[in-house]
Each structure stands twice: as C-alpha cells, then as structure tokens.
C-alpha atoms as a PDB file:
ATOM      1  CA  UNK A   1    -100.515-198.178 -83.693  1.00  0.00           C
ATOM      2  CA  UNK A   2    -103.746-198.993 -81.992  1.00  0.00           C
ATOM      3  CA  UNK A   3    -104.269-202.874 -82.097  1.00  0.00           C
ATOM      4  CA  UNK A   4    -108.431-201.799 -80.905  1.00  0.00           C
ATOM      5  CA  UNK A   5    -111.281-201.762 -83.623  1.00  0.00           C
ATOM      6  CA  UNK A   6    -114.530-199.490 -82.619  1.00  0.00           C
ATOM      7  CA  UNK A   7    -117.644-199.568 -84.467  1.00  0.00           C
ATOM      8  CA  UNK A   8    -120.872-197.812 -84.128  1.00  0.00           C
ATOM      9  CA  UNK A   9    -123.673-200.179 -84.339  1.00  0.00           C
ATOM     10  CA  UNK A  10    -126.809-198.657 -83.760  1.00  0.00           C
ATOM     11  CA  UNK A  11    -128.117-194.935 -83.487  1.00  0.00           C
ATOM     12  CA  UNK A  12    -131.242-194.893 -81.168  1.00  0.00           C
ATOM     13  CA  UNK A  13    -133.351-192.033 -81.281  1.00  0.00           C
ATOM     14  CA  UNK A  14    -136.599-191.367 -79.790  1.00  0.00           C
ATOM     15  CA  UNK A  15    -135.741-189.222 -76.787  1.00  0.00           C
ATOM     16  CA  UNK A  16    -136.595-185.229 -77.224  1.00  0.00           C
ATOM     17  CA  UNK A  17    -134.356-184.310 -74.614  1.00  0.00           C
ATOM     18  CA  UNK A  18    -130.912-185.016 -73.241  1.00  0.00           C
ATOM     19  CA  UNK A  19    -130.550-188.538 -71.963  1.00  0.00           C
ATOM     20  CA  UNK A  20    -129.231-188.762 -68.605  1.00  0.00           C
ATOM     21  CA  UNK A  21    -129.142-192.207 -67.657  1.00  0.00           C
ATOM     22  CA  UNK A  22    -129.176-195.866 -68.566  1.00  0.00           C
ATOM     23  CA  UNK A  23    -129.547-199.149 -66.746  1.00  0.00           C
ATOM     24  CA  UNK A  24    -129.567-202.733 -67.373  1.00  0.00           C
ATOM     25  CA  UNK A  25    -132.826-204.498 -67.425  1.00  0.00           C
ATOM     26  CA  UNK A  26    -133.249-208.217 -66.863  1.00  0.00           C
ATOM     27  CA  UNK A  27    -131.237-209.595 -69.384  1.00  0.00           C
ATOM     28  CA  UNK A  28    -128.431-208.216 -71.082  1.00  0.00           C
ATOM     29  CA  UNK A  29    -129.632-207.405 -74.381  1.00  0.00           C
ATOM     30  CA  UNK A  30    -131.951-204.988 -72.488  1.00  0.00           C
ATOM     31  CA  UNK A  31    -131.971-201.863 -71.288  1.00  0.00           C
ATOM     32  CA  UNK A  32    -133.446-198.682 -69.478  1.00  0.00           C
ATOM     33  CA  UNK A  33    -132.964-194.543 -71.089  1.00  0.00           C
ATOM     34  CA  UNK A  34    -134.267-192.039 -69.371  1.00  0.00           C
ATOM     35  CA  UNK A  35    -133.850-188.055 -70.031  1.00  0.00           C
ATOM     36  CA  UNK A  36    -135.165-184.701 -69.571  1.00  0.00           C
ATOM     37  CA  UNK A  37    -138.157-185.140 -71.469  1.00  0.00           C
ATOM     38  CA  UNK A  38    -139.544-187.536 -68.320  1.00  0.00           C
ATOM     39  CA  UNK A  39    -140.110-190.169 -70.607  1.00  0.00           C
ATOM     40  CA  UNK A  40    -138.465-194.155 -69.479  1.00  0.00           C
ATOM     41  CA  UNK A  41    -137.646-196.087 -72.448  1.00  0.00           C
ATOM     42  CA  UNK A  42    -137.006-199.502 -73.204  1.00  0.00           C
ATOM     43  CA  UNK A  43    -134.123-200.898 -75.657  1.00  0.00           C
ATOM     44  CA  UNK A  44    -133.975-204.186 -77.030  1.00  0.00           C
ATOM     45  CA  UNK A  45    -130.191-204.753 -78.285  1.00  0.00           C
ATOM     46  CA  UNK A  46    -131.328-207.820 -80.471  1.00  0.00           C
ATOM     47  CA  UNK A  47    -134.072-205.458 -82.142  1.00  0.00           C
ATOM     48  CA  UNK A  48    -133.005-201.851 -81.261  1.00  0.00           C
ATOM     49  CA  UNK A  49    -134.369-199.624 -84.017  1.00  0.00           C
ATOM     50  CA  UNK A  50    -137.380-198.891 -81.818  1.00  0.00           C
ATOM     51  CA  UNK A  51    -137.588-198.142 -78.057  1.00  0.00           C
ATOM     52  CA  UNK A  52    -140.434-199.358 -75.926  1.00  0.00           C
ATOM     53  CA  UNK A  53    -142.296-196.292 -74.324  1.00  0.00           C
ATOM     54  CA  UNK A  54    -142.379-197.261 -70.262  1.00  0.00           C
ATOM     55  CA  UNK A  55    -143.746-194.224 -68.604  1.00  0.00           C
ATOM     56  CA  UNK A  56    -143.792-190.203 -69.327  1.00  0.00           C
ATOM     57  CA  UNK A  57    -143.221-188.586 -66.294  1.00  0.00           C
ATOM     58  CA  UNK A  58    -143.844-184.461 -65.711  1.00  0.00           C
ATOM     59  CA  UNK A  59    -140.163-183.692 -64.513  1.00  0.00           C
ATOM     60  CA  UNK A  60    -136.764-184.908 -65.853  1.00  0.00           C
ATOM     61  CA  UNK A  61    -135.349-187.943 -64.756  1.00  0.00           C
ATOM     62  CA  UNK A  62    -131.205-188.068 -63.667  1.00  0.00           C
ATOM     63  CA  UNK A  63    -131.827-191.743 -61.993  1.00  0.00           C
ATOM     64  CA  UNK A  64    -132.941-194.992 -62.611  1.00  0.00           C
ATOM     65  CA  UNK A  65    -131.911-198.118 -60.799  1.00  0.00           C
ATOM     66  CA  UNK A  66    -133.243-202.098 -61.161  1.00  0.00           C
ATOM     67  CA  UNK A  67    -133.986-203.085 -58.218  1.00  0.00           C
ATOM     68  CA  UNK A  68    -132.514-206.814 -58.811  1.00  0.00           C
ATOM     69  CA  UNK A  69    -134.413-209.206 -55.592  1.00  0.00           C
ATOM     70  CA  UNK A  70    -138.049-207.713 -56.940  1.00  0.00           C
ATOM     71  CA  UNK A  71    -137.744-207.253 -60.677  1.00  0.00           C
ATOM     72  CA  UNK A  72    -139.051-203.551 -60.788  1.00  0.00           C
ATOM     73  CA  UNK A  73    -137.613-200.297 -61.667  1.00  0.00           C
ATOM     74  CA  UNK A  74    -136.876-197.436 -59.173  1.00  0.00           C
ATOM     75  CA  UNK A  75    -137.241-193.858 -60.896  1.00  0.00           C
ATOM     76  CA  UNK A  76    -135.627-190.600 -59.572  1.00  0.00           C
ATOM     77  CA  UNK A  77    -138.562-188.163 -60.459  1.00  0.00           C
ATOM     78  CA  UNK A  78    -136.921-184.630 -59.961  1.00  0.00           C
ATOM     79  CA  UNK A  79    -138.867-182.673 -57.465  1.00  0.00           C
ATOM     80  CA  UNK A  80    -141.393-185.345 -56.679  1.00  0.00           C
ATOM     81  CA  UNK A  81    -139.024-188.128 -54.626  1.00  0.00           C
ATOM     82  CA  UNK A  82    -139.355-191.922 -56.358  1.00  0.00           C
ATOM     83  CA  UNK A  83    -140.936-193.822 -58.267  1.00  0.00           C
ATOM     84  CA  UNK A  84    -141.390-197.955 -58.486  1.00  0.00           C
ATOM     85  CA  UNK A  85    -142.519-199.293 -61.924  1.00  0.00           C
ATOM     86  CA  UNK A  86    -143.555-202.920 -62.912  1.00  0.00           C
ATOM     87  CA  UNK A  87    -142.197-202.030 -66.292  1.00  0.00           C
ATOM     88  CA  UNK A  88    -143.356-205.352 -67.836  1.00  0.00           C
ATOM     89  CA  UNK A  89    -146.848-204.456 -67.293  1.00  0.00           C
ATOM     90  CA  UNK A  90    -146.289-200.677 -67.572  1.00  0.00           C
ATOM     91  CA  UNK A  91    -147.922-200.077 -64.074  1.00  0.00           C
ATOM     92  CA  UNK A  92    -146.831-197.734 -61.307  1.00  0.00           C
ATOM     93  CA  UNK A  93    -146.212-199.763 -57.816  1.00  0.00           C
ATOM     94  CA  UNK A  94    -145.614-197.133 -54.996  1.00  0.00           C
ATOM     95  CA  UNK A  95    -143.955-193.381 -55.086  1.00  0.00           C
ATOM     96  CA  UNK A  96    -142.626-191.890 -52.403  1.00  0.00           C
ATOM     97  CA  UNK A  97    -142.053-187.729 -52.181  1.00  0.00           C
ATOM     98  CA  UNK A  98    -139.132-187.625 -49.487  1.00  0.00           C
ATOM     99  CA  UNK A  99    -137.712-184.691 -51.111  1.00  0.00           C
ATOM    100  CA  UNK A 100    -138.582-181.641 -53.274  1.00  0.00           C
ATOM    101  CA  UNK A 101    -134.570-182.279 -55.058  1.00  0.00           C
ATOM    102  CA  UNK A 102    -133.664-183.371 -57.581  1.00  0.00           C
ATOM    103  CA  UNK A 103    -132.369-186.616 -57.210  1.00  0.00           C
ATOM    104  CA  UNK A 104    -128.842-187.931 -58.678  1.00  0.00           C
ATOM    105  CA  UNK A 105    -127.856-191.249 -58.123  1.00  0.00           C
ATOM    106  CA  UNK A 106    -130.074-194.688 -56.791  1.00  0.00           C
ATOM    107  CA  UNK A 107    -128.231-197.479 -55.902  1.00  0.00           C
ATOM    108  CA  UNK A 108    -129.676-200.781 -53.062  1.00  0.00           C
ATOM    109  CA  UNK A 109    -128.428-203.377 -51.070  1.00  0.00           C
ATOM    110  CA  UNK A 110    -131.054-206.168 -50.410  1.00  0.00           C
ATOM    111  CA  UNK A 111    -134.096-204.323 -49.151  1.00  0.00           C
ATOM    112  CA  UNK A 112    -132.550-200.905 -48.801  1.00  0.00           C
ATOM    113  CA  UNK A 113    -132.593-198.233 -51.340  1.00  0.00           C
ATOM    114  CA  UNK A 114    -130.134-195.218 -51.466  1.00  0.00           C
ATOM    115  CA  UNK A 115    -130.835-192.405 -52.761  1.00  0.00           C
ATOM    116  CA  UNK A 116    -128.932-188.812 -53.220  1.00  0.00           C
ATOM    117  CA  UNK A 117    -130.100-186.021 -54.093  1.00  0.00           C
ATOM    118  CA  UNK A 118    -129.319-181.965 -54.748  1.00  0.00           C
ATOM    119  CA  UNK A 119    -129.605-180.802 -51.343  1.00  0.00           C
ATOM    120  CA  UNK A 120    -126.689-183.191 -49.985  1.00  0.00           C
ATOM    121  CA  UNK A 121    -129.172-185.512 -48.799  1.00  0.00           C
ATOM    122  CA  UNK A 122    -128.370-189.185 -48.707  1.00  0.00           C
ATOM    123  CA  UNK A 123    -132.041-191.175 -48.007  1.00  0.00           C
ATOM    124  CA  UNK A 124    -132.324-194.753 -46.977  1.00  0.00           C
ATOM    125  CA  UNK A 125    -135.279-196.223 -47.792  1.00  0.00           C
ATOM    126  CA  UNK A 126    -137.060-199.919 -46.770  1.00  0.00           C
ATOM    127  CA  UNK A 127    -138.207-201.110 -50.435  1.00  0.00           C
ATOM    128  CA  UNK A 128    -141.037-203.332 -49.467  1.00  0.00           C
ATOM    129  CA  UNK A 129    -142.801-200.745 -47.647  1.00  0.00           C
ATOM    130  CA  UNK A 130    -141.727-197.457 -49.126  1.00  0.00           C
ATOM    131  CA  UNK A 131    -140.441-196.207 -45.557  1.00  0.00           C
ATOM    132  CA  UNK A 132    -137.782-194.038 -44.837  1.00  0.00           C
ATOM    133  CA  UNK A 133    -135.282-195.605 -42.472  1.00  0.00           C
ATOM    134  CA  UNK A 134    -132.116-192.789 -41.964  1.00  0.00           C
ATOM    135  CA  UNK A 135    -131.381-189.675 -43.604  1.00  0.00           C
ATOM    136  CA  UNK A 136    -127.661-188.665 -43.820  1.00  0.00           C
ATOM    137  CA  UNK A 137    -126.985-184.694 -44.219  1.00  0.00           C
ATOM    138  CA  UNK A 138    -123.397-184.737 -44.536  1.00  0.00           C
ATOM    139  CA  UNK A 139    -123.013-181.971 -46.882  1.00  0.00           C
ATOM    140  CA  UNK A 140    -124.816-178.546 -48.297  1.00  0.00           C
ATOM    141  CA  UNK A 141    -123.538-179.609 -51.536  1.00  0.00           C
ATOM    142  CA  UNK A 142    -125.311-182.212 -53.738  1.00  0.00           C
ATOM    143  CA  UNK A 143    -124.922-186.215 -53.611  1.00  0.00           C
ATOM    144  CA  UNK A 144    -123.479-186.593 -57.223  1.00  0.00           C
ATOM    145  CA  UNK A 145    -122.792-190.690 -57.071  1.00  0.00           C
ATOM    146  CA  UNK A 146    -123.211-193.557 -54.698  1.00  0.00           C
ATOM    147  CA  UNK A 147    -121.505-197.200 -55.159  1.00  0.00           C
ATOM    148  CA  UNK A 148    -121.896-200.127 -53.225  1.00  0.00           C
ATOM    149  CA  UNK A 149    -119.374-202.010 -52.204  1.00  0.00           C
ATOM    150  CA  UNK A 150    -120.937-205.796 -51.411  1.00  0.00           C
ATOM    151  CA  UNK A 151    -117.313-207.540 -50.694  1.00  0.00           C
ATOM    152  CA  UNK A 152    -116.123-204.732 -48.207  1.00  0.00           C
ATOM    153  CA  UNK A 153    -119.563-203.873 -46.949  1.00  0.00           C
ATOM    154  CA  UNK A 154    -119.000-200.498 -47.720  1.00  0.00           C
ATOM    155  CA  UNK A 155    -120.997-197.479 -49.165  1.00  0.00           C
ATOM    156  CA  UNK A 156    -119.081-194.459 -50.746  1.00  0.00           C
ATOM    157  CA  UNK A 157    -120.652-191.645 -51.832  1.00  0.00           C
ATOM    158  CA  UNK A 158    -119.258-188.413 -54.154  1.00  0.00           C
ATOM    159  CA  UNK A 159    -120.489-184.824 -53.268  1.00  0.00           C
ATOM    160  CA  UNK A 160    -120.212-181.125 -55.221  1.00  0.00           C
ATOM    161  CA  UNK A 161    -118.237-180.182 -52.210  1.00  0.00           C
ATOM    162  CA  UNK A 162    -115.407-182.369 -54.032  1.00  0.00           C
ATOM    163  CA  UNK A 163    -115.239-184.922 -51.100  1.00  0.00           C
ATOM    164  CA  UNK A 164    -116.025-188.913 -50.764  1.00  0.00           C
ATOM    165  CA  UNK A 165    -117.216-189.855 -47.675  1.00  0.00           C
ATOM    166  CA  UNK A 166    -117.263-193.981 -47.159  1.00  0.00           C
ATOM    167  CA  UNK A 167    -120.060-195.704 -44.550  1.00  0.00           C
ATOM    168  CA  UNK A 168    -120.477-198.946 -43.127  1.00  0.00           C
ATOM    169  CA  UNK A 169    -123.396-200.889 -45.207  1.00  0.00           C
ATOM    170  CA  UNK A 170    -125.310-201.859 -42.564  1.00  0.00           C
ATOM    171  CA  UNK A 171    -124.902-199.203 -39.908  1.00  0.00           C
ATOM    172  CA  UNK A 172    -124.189-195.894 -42.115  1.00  0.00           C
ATOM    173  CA  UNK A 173    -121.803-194.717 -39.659  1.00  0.00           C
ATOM    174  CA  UNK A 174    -118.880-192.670 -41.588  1.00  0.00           C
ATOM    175  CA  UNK A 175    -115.638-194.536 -41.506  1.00  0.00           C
ATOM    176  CA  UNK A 176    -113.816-192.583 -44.090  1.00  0.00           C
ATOM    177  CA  UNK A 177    -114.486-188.708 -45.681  1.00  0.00           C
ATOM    178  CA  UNK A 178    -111.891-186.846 -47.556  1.00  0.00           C
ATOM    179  CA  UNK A 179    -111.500-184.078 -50.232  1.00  0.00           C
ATOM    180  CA  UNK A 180    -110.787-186.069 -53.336  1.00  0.00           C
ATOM    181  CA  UNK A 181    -111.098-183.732 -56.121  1.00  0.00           C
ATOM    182  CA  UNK A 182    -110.723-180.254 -56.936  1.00  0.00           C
ATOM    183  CA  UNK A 183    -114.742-179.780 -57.993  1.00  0.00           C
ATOM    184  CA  UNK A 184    -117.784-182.238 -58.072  1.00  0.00           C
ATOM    185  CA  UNK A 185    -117.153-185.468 -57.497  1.00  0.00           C
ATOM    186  CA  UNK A 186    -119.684-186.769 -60.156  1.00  0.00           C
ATOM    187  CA  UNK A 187    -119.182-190.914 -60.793  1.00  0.00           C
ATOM    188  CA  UNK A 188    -117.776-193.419 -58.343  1.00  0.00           C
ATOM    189  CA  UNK A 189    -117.409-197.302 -58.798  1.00  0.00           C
ATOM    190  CA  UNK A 190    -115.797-199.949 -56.875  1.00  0.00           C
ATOM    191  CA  UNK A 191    -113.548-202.313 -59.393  1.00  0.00           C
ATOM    192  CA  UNK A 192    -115.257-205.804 -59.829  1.00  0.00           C
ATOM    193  CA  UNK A 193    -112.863-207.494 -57.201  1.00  0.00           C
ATOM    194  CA  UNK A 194    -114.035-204.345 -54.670  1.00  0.00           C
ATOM    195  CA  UNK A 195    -110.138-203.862 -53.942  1.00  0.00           C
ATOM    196  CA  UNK A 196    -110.363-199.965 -55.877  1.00  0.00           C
ATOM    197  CA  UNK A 197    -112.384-197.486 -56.013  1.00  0.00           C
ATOM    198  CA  UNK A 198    -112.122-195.200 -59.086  1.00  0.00           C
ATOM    199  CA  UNK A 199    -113.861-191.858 -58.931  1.00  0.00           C
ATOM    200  CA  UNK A 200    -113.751-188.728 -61.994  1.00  0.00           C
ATOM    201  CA  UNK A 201    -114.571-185.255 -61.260  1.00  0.00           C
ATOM    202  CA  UNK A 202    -115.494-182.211 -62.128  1.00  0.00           C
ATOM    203  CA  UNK A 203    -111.984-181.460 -62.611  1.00  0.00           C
ATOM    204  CA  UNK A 204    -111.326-184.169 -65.057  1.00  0.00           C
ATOM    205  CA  UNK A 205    -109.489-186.217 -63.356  1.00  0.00           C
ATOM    206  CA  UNK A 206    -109.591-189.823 -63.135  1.00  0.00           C
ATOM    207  CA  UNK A 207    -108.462-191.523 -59.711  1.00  0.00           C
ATOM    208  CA  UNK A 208    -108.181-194.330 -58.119  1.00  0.00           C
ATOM    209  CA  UNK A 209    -107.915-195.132 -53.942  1.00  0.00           C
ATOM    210  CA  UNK A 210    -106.991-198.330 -52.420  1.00  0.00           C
ATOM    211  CA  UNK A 211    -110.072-199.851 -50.067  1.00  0.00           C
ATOM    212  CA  UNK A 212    -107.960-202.165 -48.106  1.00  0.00           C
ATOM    213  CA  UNK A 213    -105.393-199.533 -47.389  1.00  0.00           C
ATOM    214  CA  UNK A 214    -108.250-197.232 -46.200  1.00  0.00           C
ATOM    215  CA  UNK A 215    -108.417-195.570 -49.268  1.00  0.00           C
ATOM    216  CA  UNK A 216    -105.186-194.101 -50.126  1.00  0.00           C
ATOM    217  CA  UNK A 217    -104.390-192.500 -53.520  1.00  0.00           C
ATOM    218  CA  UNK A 218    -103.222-195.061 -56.037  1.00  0.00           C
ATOM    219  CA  UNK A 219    -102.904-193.451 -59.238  1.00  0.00           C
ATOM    220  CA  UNK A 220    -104.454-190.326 -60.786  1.00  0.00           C
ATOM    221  CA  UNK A 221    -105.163-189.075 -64.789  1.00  0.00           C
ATOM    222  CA  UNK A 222    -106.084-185.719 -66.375  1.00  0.00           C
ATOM    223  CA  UNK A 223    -108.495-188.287 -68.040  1.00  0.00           C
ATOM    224  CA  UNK A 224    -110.753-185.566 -69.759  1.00  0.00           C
ATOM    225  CA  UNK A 225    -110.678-181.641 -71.390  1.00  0.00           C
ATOM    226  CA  UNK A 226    -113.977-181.290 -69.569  1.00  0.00           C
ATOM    227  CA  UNK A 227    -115.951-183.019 -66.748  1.00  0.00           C
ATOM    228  CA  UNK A 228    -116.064-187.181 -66.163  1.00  0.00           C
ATOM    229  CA  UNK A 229    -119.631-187.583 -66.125  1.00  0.00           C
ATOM    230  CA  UNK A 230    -119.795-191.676 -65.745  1.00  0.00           C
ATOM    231  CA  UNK A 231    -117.691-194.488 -66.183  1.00  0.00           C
ATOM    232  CA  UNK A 232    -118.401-198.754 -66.790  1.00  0.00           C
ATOM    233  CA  UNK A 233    -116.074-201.624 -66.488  1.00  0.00           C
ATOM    234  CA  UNK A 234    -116.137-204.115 -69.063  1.00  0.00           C
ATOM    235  CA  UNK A 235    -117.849-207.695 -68.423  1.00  0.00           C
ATOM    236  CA  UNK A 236    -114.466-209.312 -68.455  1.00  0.00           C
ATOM    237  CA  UNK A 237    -113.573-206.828 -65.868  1.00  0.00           C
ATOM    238  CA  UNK A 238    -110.052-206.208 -67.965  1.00  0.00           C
ATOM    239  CA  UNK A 239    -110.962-203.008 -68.885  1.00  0.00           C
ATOM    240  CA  UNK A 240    -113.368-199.413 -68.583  1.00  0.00           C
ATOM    241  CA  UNK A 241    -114.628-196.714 -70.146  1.00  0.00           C
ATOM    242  CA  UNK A 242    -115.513-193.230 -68.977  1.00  0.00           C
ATOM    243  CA  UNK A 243    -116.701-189.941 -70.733  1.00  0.00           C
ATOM    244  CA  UNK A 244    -116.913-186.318 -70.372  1.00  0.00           C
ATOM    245  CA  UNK A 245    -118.599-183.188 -71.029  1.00  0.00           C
ATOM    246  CA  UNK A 246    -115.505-182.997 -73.767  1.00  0.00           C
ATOM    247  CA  UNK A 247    -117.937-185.324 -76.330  1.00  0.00           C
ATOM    248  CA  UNK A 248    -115.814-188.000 -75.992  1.00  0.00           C
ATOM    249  CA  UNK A 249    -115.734-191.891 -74.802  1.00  0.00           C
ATOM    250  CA  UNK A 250    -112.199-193.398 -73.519  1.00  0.00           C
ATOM    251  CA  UNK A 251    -111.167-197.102 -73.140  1.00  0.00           C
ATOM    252  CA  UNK A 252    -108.529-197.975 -70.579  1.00  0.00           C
ATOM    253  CA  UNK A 253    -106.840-200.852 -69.209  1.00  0.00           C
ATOM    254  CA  UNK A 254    -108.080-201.689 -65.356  1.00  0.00           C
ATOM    255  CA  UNK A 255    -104.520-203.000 -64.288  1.00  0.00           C
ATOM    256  CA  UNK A 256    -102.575-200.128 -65.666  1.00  0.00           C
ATOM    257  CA  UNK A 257    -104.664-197.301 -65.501  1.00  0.00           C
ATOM    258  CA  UNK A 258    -103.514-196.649 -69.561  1.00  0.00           C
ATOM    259  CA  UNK A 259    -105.591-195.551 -71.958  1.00  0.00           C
ATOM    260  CA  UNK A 260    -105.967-197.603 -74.905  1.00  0.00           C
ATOM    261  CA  UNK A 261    -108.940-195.820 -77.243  1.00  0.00           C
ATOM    262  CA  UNK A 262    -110.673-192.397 -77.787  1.00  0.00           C
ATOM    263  CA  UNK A 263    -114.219-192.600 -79.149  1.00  0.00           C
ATOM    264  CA  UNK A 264    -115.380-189.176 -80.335  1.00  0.00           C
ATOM    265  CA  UNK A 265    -117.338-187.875 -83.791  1.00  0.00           C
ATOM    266  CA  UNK A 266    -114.169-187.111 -85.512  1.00  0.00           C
ATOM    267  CA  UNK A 267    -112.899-190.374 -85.555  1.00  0.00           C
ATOM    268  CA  UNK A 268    -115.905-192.669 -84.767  1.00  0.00           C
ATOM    269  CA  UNK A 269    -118.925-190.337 -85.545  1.00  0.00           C
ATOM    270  CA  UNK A 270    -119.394-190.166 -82.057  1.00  0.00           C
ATOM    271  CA  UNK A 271    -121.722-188.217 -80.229  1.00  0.00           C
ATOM    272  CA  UNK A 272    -121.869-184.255 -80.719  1.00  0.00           C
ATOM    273  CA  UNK A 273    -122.820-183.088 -77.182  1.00  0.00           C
ATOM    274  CA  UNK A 274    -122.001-184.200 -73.717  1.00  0.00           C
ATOM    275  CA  UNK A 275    -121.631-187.986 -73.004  1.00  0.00           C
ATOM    276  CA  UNK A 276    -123.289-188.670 -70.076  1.00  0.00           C
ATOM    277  CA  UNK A 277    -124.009-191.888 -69.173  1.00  0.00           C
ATOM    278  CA  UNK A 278    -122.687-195.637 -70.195  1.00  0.00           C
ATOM    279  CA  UNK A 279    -123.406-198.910 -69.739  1.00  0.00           C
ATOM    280  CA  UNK A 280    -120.828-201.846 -71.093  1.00  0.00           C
ATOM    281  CA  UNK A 281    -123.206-205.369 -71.825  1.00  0.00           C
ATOM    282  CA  UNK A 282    -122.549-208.764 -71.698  1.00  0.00           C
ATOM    283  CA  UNK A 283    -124.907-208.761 -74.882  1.00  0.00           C
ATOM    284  CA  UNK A 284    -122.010-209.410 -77.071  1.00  0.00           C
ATOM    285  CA  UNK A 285    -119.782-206.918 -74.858  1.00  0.00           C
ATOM    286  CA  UNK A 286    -121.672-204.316 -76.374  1.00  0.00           C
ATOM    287  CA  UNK A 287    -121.160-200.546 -75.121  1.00  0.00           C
ATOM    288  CA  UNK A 288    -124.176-198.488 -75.142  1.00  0.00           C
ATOM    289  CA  UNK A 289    -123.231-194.489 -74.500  1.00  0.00           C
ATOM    290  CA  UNK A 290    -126.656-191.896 -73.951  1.00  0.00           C
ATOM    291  CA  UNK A 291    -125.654-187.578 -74.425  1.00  0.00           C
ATOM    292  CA  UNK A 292    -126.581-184.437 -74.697  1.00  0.00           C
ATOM    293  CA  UNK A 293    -127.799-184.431 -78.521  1.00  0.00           C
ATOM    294  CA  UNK A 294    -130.944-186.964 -77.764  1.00  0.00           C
ATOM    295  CA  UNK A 295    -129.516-189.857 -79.003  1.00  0.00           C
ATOM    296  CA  UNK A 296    -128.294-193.392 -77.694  1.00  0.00           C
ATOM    297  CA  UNK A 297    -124.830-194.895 -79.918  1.00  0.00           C
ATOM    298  CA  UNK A 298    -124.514-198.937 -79.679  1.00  0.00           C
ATOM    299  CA  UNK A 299    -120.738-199.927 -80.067  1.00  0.00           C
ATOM    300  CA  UNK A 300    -118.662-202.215 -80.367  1.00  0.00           C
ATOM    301  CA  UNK A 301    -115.245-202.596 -78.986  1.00  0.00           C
ATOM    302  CA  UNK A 302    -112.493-205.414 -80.938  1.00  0.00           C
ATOM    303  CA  UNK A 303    -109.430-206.050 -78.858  1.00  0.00           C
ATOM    304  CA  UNK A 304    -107.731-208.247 -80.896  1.00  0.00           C
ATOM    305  CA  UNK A 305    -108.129-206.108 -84.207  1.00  0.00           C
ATOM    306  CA  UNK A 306    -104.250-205.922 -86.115  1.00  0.00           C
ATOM    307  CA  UNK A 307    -105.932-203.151 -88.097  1.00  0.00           C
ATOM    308  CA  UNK A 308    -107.570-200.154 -86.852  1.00  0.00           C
ATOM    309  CA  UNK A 309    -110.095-198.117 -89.435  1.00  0.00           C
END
C-alpha cells in the first residue's frame, strides 16, 4: 500500500555511549553528535564513515546548539553550565557555570541564548559576553524543550510538570501557560510557517495548538507505544518525523497530521534502543536519527516510490 521507499544509508559508529543529540553545522552535509560519553563529534554526510573528534568533555552532554550570527558551537556540559567551541579550530571560547543541572535544551535569538535545564530553570544569556541577563523559575520540574518562534516573536517552552508555558521574545513576560500533556512535555517545534506548534510527550502523544488562536488544541495522536523524544520537519516543510523510546522513527504528513511511514529494525533494520534525537537535511533530504545503542543511522526517505521493499 505504502507509495514511500526508506533506505538506510550509513551506520555511524564511534560514540561509546548513548547519543543524545544532533545539530546542523554550517552546511548541510554536516553535522554535530554528542552523547553520554562527553565526547562532540563531527559528521561529514559526503564522507561519513568516520566522525571528526571535536572535544571530550568529563560529563554527558543532552545539548548542543549552532549559534548561527558567530559560527561557534554552544555545549550543554551537565553539571558544569556551557560551553562555546570554535569547532573549526578545535578551541574552547568561553564557559559559563550558571548552574550545577543538567541542562536539556539550547536554543538563541540574535545575541541571546536560552537555556533549560533540570531544576526548571530557564537562563538567558548575552552571547558576546557570557552574561546572564534573566532567569525564569517557572517550575520545580525540569525545562525538557524550548522553540523559538521568529515570525510570532514568541518563545515556548515544555516542562516535566506536563505544561507549555509561551513568552514574549524580547520581554520574557508569560503570555500563555497551560497543562498540555499528561507527563513530560519533552520536544516542541513551531511548523516552518510559525502558524502551529506541535509538541510530544511523555505520554506519547503527538499534538498540535494553533498560535494565532492563542494556542488552542488542533489535533492530537497516540503517536508512540512509549515516549516522543524529538521530532524534525522536512526541508520542503511537507512533512515530519518524530521518534520514541518505542525504537521507532514515524513519517507524517504536516497538513493532515497522518502518518505515512514507520521506520523501526524489523522492517528497516532500524535502531535497537531508544531513538532520541533527529535531524532531517537539505543534504539530499537526508534523515539522520542518533539512540540509545551508540550508533547514528543515515536515511533516506522516497516519496514518489510505486514500490515499497
């Protein structure tokens, strides 16, 4: 029935701990891991059967975020605050310890970092100088995800007490909080046009909440067995992917909230441990996916396939 072809390009290894995170680099062929093993790699999608060794930090590393207007790489060091790499040249810029957490999510706007971390704590930070500017305690419970949302000039962040809470970009004052899930809110993302916000959960649900209509329920899905750890949108914006604690990668359509594809190891020798992190590349719309079991999978995703192997 399916009209979708996935293939499994590439099998990165390297890492000797789960991988947590990934993030684009410059260009779109390359990319940031990072895992529990404190070690930063880089991946070269044109050459990717060997990572490039960036740093090796002490603690495990949940974070990472390019900071786009300076070039450099922000690290969430658990326990010891953050971290700003010229990655190029494989030299540490600045660190700053603001908390003893560990630390979740990074995400900027211009100048301003934002970063959440275990103790509920959002910190806003002044990149040039490595200042804080405002810390937001809005919760006992951890900041899980942050997204930014440039067109609304809005900032949403999702908490382990199973709320969202919205602020103003510029001024941080709350304009919006409510309970959205029934656990840990753990990924947010605002939809490429900024009118959506989708969120998953904990509870393995998939929503969505409309921004203009201050964030009213649009449509939900029992998306997942097990938690929603992350989800992507594709570079044409058509379509995204998220993935769970259940091993397992899912493709859906953006406009009708369907889903259209189930990666997993049955089916796709898939990863064999919790899926925790993607990132969907221009670099020939290539889907890279980082668990659990130590390794990175490369994929890639035909939509106009008659035949499905």
């Amino acid at each position: 029935m399916s009209l979708i072809h996935v293939k499994r390009l590439h099998n990165l290894t390297g890492h000797r701990d789960c991988i947590y995170t990934l993030q684009q680099a410059d260009t779109p062929h390359r990319f940031f891991s990072a895992a529990g093993d404190g070690m930063i790699a880089l991946w070269n999608l044109e050459s990717p059967d060997e990572g490039e060794l960036i740093a090796s930090l002490p603690n495990s590393i949940y974070a990472l975020h390019y900071h786009q207007p300076s070039g450099n790489l922000v690290v969430g060091h658990n326990y010891n605050g953050i971290h700003v790499l010229d990655w190029r040249n494989k030299k540490e810029l600045g660190s700053l310890k603001m908390t003893d957490a560990a630390i979740f999510d990074i995400q900027s706007h211009g100048n301003r970092l934002f970063i959440g971390d275990k103790e509920g704590m959002i910190t806003v930070i002044d990149f040039s100088s490595l200042t804080i500017i405002k810390r937001l305690k809005a919760s006992e419970k951890s900041v899980r995800t942050i997204a930014v949302n440039e067109l609304q000039r809005e900032l949403a962040v999702g908490f382990s007490d199973n709320f969202i809470r919205v602020y103003d970009l510029e001024s941080l004052e709350e304009k919006f909080v409510w309970e959205a899930h029934l656990n840990s809110v753990f990924t947010l993302r605002y939809s490429p046009d900024g009118h959506y916000l989708l969120s998953g959960s904990r509870d393995a649900r998939l929503k969505t909440w409309d921004v203009k209509a201050g964030y009213v329920k649009a449509a939900e899905v029992v998306a997942h067995m097990h938690a929603i750890n992350h989800l992507d949108f594709s570079p044409d914006s058509k379509h995204f992917v998220t993935c769970s604690m259940d091993k397992s990668i899912k493709v859906w359509s953006l406009d009708e909230m369907r889903l259209l594809k189930v990666i997993d190891k049955g089916r796709h020798a898939g990863h064999g441990t919790s899926v925790n992190k993607l990132l969907w590349t221009s670099h020939e719309e290539q889907l890279v996916s980082a668990s659990d079991d130590k390794t990175i999978s490369v994929w890639t995703i035909d939509f106009n396939q008659s035949l499905d192997h």
